[in-house]
N, C-alpha and C. Protein backbone atom coordinates (compact mmCIF):
# COMPACT_ATOMS: atom_id res chain seq x y z
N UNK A 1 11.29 9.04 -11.02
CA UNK A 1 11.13 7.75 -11.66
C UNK A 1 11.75 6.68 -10.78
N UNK A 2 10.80 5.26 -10.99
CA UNK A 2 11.59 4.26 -9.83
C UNK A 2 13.17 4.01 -10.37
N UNK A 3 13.85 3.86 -9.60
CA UNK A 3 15.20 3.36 -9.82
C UNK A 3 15.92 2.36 -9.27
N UNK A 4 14.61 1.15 -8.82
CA UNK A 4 14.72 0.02 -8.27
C UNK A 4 14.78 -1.04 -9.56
N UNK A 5 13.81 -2.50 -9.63
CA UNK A 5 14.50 -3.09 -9.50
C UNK A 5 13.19 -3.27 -11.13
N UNK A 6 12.37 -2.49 -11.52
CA UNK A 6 11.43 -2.33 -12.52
C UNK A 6 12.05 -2.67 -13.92
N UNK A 7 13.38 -2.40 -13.90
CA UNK A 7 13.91 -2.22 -15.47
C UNK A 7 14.00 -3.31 -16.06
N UNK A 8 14.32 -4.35 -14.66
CA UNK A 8 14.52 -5.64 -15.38
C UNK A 8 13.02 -6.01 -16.07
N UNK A 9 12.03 -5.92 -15.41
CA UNK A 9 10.85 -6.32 -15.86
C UNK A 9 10.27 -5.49 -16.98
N UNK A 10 11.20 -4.59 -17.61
CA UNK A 10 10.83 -3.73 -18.94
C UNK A 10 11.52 -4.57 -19.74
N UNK A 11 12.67 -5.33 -19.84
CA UNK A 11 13.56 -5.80 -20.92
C UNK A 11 12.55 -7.43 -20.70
N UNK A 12 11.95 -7.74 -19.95
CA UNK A 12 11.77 -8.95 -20.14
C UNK A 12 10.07 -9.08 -20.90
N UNK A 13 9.99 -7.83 -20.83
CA UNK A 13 8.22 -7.65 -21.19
C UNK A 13 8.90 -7.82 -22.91
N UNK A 14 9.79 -6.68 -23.66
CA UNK A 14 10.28 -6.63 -24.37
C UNK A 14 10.70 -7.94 -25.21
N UNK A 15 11.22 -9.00 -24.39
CA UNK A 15 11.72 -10.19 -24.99
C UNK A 15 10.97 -11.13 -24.98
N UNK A 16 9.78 -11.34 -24.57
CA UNK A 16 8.76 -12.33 -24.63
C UNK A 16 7.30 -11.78 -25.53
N UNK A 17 7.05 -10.92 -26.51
CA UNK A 17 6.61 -10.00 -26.95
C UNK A 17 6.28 -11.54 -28.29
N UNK A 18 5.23 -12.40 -28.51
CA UNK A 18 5.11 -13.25 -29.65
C UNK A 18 4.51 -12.09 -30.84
N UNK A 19 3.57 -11.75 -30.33
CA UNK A 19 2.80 -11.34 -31.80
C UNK A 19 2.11 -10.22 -31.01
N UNK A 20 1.67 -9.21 -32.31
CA UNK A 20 0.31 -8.07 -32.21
C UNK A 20 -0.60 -8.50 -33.06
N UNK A 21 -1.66 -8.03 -32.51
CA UNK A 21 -2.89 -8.36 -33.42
C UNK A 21 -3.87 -7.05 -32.98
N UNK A 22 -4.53 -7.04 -34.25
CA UNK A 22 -5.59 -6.09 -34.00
C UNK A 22 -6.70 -6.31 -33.55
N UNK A 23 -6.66 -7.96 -33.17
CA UNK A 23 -8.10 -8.56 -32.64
C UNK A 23 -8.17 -8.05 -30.76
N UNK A 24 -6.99 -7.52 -30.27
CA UNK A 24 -7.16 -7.07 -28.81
C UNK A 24 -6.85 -5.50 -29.03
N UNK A 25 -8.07 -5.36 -29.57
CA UNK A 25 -8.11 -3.45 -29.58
C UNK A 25 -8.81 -2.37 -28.27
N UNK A 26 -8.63 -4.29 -27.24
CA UNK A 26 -8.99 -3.18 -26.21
C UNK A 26 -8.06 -1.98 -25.69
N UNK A 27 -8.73 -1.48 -24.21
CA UNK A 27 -7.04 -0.48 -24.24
C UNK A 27 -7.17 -0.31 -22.23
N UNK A 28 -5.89 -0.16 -21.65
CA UNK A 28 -5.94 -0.32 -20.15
C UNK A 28 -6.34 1.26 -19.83
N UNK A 29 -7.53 1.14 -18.66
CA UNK A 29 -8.11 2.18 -18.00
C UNK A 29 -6.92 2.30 -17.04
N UNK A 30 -6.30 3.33 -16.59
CA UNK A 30 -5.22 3.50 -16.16
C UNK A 30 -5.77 4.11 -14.55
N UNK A 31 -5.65 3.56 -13.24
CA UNK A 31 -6.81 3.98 -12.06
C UNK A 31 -5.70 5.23 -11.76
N UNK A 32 -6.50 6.30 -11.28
CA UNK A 32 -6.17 7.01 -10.57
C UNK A 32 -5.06 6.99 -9.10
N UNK A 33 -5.82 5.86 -8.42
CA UNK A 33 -5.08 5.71 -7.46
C UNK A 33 -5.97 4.07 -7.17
N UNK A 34 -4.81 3.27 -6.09
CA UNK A 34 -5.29 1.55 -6.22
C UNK A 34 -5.22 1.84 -4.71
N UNK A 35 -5.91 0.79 -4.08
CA UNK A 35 -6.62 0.31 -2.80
C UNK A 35 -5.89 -1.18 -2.90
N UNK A 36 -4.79 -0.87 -2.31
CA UNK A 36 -3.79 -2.38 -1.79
C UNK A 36 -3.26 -2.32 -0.49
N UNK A 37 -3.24 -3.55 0.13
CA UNK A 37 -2.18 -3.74 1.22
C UNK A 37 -2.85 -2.65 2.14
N UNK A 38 -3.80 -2.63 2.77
CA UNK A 38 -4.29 -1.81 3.28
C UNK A 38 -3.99 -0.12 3.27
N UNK A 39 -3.68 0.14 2.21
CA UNK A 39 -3.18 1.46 2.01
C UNK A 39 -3.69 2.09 0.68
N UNK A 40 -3.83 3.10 0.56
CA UNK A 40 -4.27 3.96 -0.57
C UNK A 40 -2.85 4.29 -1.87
N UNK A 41 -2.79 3.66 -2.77
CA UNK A 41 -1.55 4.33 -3.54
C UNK A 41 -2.39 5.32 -4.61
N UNK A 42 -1.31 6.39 -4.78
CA UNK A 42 -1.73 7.69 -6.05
C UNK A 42 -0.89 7.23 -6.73
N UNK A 43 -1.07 7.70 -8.26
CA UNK A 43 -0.54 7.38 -9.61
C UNK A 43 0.59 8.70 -8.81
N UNK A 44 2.02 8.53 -9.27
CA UNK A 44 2.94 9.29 -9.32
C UNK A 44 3.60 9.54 -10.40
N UNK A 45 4.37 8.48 -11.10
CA UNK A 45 4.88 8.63 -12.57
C UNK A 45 4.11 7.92 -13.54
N UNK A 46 4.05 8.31 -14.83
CA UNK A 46 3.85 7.74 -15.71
C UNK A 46 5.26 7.92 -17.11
N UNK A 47 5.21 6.79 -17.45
CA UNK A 47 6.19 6.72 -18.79
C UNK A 47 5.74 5.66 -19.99
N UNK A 48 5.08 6.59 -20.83
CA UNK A 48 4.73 5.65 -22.04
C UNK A 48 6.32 5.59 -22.65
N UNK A 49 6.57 4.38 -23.35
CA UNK A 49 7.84 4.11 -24.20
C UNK A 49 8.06 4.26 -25.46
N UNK A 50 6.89 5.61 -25.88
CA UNK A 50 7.31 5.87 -27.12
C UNK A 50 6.18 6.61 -28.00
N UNK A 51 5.89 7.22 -28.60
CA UNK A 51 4.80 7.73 -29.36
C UNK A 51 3.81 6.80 -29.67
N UNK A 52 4.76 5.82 -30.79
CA UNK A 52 3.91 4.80 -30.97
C UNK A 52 3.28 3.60 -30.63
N UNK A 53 4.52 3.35 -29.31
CA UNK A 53 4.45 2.63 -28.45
C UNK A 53 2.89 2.35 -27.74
N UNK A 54 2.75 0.79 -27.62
CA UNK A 54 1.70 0.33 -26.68
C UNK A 54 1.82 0.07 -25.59
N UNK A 55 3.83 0.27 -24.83
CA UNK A 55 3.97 -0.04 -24.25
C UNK A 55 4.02 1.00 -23.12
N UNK A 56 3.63 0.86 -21.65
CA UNK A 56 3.84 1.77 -20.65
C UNK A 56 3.66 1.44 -19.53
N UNK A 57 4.28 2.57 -18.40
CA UNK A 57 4.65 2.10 -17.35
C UNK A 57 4.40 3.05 -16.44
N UNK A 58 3.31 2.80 -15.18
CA UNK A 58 2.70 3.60 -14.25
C UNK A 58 3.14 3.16 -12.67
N UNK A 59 3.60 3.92 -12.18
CA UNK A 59 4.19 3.96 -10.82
C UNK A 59 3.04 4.59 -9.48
N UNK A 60 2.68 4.00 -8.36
CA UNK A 60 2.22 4.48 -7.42
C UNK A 60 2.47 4.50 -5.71
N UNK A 61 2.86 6.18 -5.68
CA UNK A 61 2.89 5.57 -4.31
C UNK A 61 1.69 6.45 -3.17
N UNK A 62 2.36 5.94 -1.79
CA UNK A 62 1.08 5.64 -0.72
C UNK A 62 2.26 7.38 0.15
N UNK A 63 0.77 7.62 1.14
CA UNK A 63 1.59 8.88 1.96
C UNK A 63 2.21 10.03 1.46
N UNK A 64 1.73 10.35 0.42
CA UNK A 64 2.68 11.56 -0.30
C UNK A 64 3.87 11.18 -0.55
N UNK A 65 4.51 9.97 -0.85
CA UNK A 65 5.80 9.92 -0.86
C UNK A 65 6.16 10.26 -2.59
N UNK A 66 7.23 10.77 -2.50
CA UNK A 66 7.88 10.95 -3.63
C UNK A 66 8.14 9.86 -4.61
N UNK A 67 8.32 9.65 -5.83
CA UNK A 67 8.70 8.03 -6.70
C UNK A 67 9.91 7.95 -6.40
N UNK A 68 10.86 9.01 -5.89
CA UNK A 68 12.51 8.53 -5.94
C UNK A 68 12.46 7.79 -4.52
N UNK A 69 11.52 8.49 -3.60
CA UNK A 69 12.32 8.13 -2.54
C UNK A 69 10.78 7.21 -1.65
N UNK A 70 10.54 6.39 -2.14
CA UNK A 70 9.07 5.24 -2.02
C UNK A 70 9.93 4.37 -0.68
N UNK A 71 8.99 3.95 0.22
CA UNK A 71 9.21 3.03 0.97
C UNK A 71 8.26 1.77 0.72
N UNK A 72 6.61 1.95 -0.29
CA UNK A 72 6.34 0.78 -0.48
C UNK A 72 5.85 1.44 -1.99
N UNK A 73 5.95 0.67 -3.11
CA UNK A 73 5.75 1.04 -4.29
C UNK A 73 4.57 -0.12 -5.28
N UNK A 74 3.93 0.33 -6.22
CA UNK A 74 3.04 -0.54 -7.18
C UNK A 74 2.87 0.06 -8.40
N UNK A 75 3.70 -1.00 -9.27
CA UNK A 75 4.19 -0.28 -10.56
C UNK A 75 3.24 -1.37 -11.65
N UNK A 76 2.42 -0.46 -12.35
CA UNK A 76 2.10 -1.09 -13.95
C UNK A 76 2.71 -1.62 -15.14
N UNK A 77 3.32 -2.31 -15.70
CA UNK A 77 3.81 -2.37 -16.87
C UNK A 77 2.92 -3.03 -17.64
N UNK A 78 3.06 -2.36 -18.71
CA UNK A 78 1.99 -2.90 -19.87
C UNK A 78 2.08 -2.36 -21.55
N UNK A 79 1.81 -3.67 -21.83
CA UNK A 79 2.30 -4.02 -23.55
C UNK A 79 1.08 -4.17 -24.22
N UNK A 80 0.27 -3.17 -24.80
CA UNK A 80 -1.00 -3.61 -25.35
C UNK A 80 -1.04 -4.30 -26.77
N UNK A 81 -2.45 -4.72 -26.70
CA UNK A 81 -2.14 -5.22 -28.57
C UNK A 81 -0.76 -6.54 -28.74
N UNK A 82 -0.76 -7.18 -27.58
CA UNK A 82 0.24 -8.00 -27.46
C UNK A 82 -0.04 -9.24 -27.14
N UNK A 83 0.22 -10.17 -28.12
CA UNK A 83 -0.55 -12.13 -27.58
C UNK A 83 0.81 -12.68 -26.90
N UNK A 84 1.02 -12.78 -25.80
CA UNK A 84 1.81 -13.52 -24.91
C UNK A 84 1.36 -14.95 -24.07
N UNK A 85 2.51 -15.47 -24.20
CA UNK A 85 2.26 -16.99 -23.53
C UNK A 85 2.60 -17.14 -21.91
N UNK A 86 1.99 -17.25 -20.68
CA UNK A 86 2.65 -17.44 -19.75
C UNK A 86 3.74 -18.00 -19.20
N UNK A 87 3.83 -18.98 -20.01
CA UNK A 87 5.27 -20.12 -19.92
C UNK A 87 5.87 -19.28 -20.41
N UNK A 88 5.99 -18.73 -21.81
CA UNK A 88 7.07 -18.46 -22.30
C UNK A 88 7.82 -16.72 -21.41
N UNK A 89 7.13 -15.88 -21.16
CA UNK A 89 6.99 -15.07 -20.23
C UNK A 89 8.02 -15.61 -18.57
N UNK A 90 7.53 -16.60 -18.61
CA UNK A 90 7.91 -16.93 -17.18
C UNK A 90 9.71 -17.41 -17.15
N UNK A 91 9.68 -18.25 -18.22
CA UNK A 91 11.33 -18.59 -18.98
C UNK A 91 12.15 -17.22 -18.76
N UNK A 92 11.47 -15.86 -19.69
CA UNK A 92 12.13 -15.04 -19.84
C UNK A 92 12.35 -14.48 -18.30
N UNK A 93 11.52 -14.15 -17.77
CA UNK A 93 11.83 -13.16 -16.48
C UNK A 93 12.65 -14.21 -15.55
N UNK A 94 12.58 -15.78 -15.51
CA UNK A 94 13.56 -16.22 -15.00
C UNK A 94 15.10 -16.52 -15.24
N UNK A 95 15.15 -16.20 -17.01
CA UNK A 95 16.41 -15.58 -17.32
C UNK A 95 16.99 -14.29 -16.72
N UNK A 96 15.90 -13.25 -16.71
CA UNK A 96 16.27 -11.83 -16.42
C UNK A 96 16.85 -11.61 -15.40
N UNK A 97 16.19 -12.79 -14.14
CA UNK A 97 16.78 -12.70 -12.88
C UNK A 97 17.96 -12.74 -12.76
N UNK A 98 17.83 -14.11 -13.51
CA UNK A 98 19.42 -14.83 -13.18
C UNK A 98 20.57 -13.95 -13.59
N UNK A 99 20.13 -13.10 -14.74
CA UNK A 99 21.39 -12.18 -15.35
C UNK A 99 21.35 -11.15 -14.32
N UNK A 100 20.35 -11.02 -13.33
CA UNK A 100 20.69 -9.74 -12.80
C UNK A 100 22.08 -9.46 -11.58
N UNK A 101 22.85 -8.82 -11.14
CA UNK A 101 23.75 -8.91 -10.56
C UNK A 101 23.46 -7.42 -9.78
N UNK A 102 24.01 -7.95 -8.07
CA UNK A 102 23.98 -9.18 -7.85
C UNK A 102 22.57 -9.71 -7.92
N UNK A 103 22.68 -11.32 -7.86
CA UNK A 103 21.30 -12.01 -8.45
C UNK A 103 20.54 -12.35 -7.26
N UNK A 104 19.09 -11.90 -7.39
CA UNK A 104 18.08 -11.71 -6.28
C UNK A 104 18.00 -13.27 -5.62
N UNK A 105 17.33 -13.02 -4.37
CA UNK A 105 16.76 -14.44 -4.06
C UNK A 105 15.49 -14.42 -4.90
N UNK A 106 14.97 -15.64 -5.82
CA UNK A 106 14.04 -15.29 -6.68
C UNK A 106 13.10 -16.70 -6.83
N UNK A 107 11.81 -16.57 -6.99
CA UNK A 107 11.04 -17.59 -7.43
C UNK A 107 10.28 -17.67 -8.16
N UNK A 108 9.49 -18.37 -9.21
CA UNK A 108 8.60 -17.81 -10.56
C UNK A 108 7.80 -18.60 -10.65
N UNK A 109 6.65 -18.70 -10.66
CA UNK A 109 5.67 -19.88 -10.67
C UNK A 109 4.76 -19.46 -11.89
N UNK A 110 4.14 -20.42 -12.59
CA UNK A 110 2.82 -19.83 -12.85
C UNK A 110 1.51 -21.19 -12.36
N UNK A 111 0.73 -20.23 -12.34
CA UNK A 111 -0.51 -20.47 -11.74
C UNK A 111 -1.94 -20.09 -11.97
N UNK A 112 -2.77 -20.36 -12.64
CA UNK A 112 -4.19 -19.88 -13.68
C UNK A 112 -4.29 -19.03 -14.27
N UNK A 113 -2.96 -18.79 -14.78
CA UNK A 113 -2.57 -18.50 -16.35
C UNK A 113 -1.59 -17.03 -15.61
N UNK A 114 -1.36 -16.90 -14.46
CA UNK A 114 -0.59 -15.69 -14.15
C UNK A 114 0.38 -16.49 -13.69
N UNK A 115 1.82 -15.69 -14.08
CA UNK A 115 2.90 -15.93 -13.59
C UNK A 115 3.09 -14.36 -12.80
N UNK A 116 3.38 -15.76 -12.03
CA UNK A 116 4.03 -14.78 -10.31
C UNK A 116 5.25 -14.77 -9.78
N UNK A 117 6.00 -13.92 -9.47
CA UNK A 117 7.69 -13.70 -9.29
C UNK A 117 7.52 -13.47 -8.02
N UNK A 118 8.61 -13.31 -7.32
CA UNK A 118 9.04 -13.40 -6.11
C UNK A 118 10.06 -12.81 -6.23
N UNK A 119 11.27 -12.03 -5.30
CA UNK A 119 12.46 -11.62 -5.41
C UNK A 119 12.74 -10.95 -4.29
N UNK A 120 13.70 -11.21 -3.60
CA UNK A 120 14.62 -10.27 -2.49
C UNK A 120 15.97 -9.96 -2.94
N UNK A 121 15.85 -8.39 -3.17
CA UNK A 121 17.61 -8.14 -3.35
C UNK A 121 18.06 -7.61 -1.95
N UNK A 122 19.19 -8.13 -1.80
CA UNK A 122 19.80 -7.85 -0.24
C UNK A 122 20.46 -6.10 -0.59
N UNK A 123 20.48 -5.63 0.27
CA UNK A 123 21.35 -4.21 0.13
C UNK A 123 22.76 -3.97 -0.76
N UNK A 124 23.14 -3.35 -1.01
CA UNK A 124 24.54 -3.06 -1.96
C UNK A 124 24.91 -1.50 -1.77
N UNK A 125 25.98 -1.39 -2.09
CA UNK A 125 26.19 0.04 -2.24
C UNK A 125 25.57 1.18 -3.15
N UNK A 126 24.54 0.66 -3.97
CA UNK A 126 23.97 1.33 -4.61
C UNK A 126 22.60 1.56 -4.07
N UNK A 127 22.05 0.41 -3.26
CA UNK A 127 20.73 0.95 -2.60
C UNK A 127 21.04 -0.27 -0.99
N UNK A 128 21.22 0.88 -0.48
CA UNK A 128 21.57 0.24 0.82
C UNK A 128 20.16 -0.62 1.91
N UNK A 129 18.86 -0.59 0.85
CA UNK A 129 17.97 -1.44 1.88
C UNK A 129 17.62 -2.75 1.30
N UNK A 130 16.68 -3.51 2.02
CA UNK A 130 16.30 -4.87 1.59
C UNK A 130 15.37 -3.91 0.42
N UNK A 131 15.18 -5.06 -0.75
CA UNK A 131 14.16 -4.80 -1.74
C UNK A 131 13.42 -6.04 -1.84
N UNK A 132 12.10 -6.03 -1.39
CA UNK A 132 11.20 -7.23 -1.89
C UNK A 132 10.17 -6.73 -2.73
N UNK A 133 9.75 -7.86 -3.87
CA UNK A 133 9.00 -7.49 -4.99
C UNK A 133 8.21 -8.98 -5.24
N UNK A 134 7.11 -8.66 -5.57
CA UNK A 134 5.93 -9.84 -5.76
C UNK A 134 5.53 -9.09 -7.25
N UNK A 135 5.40 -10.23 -7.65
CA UNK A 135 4.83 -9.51 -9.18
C UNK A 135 3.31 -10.74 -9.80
N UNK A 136 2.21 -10.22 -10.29
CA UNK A 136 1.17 -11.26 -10.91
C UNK A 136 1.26 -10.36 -12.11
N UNK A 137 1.31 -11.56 -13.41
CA UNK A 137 0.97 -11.04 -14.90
C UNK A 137 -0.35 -11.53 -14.53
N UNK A 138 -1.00 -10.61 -16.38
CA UNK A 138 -1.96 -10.83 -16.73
C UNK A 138 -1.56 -10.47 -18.21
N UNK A 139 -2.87 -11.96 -19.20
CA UNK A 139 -2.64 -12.65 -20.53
C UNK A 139 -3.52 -11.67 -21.22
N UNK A 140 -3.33 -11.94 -22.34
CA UNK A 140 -4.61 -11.48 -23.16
C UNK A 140 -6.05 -10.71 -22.95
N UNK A 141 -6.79 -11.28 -23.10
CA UNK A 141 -8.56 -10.46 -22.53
C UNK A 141 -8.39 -10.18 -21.26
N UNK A 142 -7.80 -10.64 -20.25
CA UNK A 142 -7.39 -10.19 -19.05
C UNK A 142 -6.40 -9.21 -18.78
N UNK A 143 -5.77 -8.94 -19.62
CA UNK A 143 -5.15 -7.73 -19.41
C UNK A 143 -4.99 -7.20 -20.85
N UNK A 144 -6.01 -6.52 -21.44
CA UNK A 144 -7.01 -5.59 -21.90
C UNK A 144 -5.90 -5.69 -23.04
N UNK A 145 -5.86 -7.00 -23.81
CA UNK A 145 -5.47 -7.33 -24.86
C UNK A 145 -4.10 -7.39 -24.86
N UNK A 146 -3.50 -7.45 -24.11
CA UNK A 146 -1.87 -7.40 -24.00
C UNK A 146 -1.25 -8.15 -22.88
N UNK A 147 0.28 -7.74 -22.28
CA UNK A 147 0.31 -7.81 -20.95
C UNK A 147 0.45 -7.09 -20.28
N UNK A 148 0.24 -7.47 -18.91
CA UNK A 148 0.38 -6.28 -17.93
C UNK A 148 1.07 -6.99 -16.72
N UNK A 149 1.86 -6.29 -16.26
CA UNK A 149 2.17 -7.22 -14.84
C UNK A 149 2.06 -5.71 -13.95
N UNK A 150 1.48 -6.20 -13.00
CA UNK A 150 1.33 -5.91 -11.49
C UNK A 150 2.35 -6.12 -10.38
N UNK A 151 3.50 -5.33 -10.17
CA UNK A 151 4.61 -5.30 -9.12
C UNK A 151 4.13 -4.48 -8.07
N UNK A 152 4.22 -5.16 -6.88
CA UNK A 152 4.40 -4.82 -5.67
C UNK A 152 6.20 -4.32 -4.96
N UNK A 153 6.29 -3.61 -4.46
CA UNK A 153 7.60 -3.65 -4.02
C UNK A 153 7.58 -2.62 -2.59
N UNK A 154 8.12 -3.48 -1.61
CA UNK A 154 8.46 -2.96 -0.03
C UNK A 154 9.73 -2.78 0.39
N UNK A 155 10.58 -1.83 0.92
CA UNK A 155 11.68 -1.31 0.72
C UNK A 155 11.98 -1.70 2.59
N UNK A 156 12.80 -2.48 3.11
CA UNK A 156 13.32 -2.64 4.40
C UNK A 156 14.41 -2.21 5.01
N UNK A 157 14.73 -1.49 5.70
CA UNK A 157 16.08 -0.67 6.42
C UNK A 157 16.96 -2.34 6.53
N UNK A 158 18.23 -2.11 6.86
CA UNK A 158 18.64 -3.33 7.46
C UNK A 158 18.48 -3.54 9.03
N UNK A 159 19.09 -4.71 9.49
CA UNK A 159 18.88 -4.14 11.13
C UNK A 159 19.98 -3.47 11.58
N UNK A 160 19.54 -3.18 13.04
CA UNK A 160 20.98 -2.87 13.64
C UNK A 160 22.26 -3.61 13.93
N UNK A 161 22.14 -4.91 13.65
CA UNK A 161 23.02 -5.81 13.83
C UNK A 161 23.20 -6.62 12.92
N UNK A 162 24.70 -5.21 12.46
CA UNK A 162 25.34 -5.93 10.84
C UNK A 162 26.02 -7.07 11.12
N UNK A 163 26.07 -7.83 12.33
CA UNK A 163 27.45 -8.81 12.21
C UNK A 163 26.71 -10.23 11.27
N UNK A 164 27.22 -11.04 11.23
CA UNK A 164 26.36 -12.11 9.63
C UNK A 164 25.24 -12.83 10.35
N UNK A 165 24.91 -13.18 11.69
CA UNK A 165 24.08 -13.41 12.17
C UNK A 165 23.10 -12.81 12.22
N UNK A 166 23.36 -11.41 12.46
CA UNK A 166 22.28 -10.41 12.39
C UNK A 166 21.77 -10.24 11.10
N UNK A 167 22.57 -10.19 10.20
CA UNK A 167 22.53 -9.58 8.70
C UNK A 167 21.71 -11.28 8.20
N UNK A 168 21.73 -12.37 8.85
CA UNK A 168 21.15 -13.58 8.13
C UNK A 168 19.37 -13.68 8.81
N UNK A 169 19.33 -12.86 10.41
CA UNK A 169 17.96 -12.71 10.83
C UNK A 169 17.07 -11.73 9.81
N UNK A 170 17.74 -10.86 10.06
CA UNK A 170 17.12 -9.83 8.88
C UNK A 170 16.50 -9.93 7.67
N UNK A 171 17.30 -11.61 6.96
CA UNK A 171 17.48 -11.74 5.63
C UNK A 171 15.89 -12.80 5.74
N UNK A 172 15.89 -13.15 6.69
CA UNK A 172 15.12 -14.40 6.80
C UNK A 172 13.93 -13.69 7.36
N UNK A 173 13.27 -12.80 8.28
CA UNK A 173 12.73 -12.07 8.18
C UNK A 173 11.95 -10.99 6.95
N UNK A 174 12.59 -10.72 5.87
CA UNK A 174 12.85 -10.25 4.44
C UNK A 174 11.73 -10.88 3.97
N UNK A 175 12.60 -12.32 3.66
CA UNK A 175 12.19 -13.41 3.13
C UNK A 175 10.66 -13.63 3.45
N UNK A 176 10.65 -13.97 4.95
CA UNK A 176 9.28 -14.41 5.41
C UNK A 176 8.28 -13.45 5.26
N UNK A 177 8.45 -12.22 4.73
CA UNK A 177 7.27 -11.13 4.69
C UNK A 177 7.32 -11.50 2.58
N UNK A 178 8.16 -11.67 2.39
CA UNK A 178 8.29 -11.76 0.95
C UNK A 178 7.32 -12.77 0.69
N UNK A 179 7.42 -13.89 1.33
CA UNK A 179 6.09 -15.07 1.12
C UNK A 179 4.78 -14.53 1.42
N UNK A 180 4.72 -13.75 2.70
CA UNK A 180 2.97 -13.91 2.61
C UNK A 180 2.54 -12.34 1.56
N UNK A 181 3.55 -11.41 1.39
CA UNK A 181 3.13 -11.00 -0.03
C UNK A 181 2.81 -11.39 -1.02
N UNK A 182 3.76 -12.43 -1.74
CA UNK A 182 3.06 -13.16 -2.70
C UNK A 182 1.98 -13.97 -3.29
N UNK A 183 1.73 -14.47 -1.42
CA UNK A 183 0.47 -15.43 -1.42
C UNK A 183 -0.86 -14.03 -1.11
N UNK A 184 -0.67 -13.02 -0.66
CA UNK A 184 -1.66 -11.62 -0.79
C UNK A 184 -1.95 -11.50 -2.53
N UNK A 185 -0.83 -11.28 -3.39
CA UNK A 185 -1.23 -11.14 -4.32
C UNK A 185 -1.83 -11.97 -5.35
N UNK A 186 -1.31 -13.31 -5.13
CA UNK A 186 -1.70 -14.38 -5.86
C UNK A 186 -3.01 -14.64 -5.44
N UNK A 187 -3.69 -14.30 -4.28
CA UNK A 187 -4.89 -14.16 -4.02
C UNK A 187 -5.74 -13.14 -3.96
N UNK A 188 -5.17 -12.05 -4.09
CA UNK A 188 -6.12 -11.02 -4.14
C UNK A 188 -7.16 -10.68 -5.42
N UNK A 189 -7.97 -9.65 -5.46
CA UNK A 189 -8.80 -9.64 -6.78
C UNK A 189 -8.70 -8.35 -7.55
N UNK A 190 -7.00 -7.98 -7.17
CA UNK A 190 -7.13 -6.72 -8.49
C UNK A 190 -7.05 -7.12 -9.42
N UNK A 191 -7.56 -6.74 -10.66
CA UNK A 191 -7.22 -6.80 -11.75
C UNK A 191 -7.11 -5.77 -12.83
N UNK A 192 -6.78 -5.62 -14.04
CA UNK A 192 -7.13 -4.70 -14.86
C UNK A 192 -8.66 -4.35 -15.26
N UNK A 193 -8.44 -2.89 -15.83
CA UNK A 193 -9.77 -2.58 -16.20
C UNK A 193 -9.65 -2.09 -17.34
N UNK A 194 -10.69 -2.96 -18.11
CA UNK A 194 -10.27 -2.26 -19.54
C UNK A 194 -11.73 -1.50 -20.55
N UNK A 195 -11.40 -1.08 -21.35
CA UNK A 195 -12.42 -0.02 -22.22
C UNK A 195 -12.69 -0.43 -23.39
């Protein structure tokens, strides 16, 4: 199971949750495996959140890699049967950030009705690499009556040159791949598929 940086984006799916209705009885076709970033990802984990739960969460990675130990990852989360607002969505996950510690470099936009995140966590003793993550929601009929957000996440060694100069090239480097991810996803044309 991922043990990056996903959880936050489970408590925030959780807290922006307005209403269910039975008028979005669609339901998410869950792909086998996705065609991103020039690479092939396979479904690896799955975790529904509960029996009754609409809510769940699909992990994929590329190269046979394992979910613990991913160097580039694309995780599903999704709340079906769920009427969400993008603004209000976007408030929350930019709370989530801010509580997170230590707190990511982070940005949140929304933009034709998807809110899009941004985030670099620098290394720590608990996961010693760069973590960058791009995330696009999707509203209602677009994401097969609920929400769904779409995380990207690329895992970076540090460099060899820890001194703060080095450790600030690195960071800025990070950074600059972190932008044209976001602008990949904010432009690209995956979307959900629903039944």
């Amino acid at each position: 199971m991922f043990k990056g940086k996903t959880v936050l984006l489970l408590s925030t799916f959780s807290a922006c949750l307005f209403a269910s209705s039975a008028l979005f009885a669609q339901k998410l076709i869950v792909p086998p495996e996705i065609h991103y970033a020039d690479k092939i990802y396979t479904l690896a984990f799955t975790a529904p959140q509960g029996r009754n739960s609409k809510r769940a969460l699909y992990e994929y990675t590329t190269n046979g890699e394992a979910v613990e130990k991913w160097s580039s990852l694309i995780t599903i989360l999704y709340e079906g049967n769920s009427k969400t607002d993008p603004l209000a969505f976007s408030a929350a996950l930019l709370k989530s950030l801010a509580a997170t510690k230590p707190e990511p470099i982070s940005s949140v936009t929304v933009e034709n009705g998807h809110v899009l995140m941004r985030s670099v966590y620098e290394p720590d003793a608990a996961n010693p690499v760069y973590e960058s993550n791009v995330s696009k929601s999707f509203h209602g009929a677009a994401a097969c009556g609920g929400l769904l957000q779409f995380q990207y996440a690329v895992k970076t060694p540090p460099g060899e040159d820890q001194s703060a100069a080095g450790k600030q090239a690195t960071l800025k480097l990070v950074n600059e791949g972190n932008a044209s991810l976001a602008v990949q996803l904010r432009d690209g044309t995956w979307q959900p598929t629903c039944e």
